[in-house]
Protein backbone atom coordinates (compact mmCIF):
# COMPACT_ATOMS: atom_id res chain seq x y z
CA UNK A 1 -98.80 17.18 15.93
CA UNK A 2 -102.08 15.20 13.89
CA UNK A 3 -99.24 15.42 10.97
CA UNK A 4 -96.95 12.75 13.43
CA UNK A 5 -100.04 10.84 14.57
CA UNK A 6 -101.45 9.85 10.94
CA UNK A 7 -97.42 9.31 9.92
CA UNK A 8 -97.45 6.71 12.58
CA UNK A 9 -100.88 4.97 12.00
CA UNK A 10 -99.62 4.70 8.52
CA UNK A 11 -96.53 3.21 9.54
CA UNK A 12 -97.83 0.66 11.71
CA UNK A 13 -100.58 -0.30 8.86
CA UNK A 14 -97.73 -0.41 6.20
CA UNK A 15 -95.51 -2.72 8.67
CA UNK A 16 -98.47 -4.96 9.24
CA UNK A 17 -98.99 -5.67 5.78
CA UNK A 18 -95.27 -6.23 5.58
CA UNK A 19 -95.19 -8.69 7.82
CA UNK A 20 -97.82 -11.22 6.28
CA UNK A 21 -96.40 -10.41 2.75
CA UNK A 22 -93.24 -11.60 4.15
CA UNK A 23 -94.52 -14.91 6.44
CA UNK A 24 -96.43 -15.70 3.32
CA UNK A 25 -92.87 -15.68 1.34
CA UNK A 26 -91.97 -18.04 4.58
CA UNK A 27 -94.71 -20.33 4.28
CA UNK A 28 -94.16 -20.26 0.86
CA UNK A 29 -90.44 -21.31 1.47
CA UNK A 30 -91.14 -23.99 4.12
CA UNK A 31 -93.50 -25.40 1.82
CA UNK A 32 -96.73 -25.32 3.58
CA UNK A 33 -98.34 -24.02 -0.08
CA UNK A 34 -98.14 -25.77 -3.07
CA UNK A 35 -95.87 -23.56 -5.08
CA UNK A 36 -92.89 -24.86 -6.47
CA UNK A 37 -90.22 -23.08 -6.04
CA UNK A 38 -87.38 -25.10 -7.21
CA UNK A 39 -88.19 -23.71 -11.20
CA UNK A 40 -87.49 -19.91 -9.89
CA UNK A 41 -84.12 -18.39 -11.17
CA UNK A 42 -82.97 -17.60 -8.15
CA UNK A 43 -82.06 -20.20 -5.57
CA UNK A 44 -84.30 -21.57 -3.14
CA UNK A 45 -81.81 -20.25 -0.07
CA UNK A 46 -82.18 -16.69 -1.27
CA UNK A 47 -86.05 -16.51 -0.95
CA UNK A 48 -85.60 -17.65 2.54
CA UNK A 49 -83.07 -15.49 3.26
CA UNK A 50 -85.01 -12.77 1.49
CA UNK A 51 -88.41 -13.98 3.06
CA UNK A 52 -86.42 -13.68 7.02
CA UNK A 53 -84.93 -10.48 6.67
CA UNK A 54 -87.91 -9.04 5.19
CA UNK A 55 -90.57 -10.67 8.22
CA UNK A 56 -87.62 -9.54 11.13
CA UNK A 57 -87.44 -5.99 9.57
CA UNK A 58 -91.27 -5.21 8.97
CA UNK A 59 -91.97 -6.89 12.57
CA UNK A 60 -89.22 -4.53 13.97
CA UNK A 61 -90.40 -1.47 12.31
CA UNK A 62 -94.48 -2.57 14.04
CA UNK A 63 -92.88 -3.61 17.50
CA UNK A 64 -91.12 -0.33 17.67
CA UNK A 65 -93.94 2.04 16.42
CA UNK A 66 -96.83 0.14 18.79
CA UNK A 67 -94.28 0.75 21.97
CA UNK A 68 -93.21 4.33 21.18
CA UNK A 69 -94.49 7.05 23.51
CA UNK A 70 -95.40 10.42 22.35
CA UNK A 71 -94.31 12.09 25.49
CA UNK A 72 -91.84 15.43 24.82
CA UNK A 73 -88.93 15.46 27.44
């Protein structure tokens, strides 16, 4: 059972950190830092799209592990 508890405290710090990797990416994208972009390889579209699906997934992941009950049916 303390083998589940640390497994989820360790998923909810991992998700965390995700998640302001991932809005930094963002604010990185919308431009709010001073980081140009535009001289990447890749196009500008895919670290958005990259940036999005990485923020939605690691906020997922958080949401879900904060709200899960540890009750046994």
């Amino acid at each position: 059972m303390d083998s589940k508890i640390n497994k989820r405290k360790l998923l909810i710090i991992v998700s965390a950190v995700d998640a302001l990797l991932s809005s930094f990416v963002l604010l990185i994208y919308f431009g709010f830092f001073p980081i140009d972009i535009f001289g990447w390889v890749i196009p500008r579209w895919v670290i958005g799209l990259g940036g999005g699906i990485w923020f939605l997934s690691a906020i997922a992941v958080l949401v879900y592990q904060v709200t899960r009950t540890d009750t046994l049916e």
